[in-house]
Protein backbone atom coordinates (compact mmCIF):
# COMPACT_ATOMS: atom_id res chain seq x y z
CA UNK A 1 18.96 -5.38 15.39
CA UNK A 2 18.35 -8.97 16.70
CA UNK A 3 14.47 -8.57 15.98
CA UNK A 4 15.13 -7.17 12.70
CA UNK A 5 17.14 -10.26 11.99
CA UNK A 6 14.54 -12.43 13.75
CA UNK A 7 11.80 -10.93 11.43
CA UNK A 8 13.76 -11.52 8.48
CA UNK A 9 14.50 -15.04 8.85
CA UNK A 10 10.40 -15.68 9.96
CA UNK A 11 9.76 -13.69 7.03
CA UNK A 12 12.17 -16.16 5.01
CA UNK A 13 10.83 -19.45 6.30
CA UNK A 14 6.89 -18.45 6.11
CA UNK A 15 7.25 -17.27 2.45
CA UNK A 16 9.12 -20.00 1.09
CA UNK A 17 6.94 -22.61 2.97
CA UNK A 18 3.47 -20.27 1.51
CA UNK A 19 5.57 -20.66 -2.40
CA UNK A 20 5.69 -24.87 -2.06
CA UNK A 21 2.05 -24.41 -0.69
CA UNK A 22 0.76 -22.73 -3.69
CA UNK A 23 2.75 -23.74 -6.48
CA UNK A 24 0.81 -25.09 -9.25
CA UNK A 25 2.99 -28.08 -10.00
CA UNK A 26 4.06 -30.69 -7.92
CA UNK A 27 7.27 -31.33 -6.01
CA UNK A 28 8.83 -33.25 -7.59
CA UNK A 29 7.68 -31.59 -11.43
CA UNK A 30 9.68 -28.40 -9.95
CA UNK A 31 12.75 -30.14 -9.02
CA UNK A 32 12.95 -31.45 -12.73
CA UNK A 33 12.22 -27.42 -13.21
CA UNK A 34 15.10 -26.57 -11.13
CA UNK A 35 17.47 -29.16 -12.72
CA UNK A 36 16.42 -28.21 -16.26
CA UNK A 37 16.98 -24.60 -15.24
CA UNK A 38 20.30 -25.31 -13.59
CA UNK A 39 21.63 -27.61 -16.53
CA UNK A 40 20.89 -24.32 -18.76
CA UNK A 41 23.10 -22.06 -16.44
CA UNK A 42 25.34 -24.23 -15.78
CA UNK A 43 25.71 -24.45 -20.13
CA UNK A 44 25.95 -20.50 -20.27
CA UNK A 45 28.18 -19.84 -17.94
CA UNK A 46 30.42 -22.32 -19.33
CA UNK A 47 30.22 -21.25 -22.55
CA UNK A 48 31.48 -17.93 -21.33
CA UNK A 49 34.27 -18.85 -19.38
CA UNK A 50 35.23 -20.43 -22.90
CA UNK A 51 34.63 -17.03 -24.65
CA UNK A 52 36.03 -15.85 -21.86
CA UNK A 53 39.31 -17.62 -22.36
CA UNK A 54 39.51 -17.33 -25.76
CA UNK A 55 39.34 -13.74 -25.41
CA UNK A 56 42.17 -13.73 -22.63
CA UNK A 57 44.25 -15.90 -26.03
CA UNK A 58 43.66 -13.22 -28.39
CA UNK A 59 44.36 -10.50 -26.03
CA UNK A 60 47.78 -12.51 -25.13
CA UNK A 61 48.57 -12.77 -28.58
CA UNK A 62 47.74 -9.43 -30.04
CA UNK A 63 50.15 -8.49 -27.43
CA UNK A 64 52.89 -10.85 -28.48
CA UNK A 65 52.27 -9.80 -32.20
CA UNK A 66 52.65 -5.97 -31.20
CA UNK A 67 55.73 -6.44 -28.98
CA UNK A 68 57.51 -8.32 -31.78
CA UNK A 69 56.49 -5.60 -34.23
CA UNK A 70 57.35 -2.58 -32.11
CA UNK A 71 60.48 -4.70 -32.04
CA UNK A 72 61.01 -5.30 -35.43
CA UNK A 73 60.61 -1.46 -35.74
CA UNK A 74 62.94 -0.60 -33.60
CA UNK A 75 65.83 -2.52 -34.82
CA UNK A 76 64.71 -1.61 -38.29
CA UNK A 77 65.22 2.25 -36.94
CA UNK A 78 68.57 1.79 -35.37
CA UNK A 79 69.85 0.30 -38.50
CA UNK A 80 68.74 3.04 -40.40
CA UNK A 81 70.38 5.63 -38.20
CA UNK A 82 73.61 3.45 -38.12
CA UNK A 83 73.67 3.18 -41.89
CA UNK A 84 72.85 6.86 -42.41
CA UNK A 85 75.52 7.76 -39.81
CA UNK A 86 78.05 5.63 -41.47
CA UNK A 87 76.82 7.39 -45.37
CA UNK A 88 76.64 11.07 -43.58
CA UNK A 89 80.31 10.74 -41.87
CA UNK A 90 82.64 11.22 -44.66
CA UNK A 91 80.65 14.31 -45.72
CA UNK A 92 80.51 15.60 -41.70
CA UNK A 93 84.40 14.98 -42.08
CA UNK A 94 84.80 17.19 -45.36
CA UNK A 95 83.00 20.08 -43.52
CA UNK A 96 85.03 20.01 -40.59
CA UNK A 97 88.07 19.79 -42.95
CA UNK A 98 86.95 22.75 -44.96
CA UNK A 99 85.82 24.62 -42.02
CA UNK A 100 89.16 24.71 -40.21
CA UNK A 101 90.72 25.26 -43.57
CA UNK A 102 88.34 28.17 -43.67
CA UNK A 103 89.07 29.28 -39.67
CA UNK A 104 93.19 29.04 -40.48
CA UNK A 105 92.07 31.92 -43.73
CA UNK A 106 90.24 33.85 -41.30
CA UNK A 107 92.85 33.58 -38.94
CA UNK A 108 95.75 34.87 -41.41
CA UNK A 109 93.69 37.73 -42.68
CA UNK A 110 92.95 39.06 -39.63
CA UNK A 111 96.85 39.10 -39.02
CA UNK A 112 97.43 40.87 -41.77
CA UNK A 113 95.43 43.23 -41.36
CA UNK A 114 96.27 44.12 -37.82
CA UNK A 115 100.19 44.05 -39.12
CA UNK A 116 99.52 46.43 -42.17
CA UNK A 117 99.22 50.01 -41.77
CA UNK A 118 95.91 51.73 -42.99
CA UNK A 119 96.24 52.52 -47.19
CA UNK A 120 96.61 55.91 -48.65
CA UNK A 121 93.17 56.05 -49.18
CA UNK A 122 92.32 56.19 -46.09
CA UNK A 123 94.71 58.98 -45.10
CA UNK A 124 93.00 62.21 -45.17
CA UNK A 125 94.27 65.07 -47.67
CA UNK A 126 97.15 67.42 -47.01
């Protein structure tokens, strides 16, 4: 492993020593090269962090806009129910009336009937 790491690092030095060799521009014309290159960059990536960032805003405030609409919503639901409860509960209170009126008939005819004896009609014939 250590003469892999020795070869790479020879291999490192020798090549970037052969590149200044053999460039076709001078020293100090590819320094101007590199700055003009890294002044570019440097310009991109900044102007992505901004888009960036004003994503990360829009994201952030989408979310703020959705939260306060689901809330909206949701209060705008509850009322509903509440009002519709409040409309349906006289009505809920009439059929509960009427139903134990209904129960108390049932109740009495039932009586009756077990306290009656059977009609003539349904004696058999003599």
């Amino acid at each position: 492993m250590r003469s892999f790491m020795e070869g790479l690092l020879f291999g490192t030095v020798v090549g970037g020593l052969l590149g200044l060799l053999n460039a076709p521009h001078s020293g100090k014309e590819n320094r101007e090269k590199a700055k003009a290159y890294l002044a570019d960059n440097t310009l991109a990536v900044e102007d992505l962090n901004e888009s960036v960032q004003g994503l990360r805003k829009a994201i952030q405030s989408l979310t703020n806009e959705g939260l306060a609409s689901v809330n909206a919503v949701s209060e705008e639901i509850t009322r509903s129910i509440e009002s519709f409860t409040q409309q349906a509960q006289p009505r809920i209170n009439r059929i509960n009336d009427k139903l134990a009126v209904l129960t108390e008939d049932i109740e009495k005819a039932t009586a009756n009937m077990e306290t009656q004896p059977p009609a003539a009609a349904d004696k058999p014939n003599q």
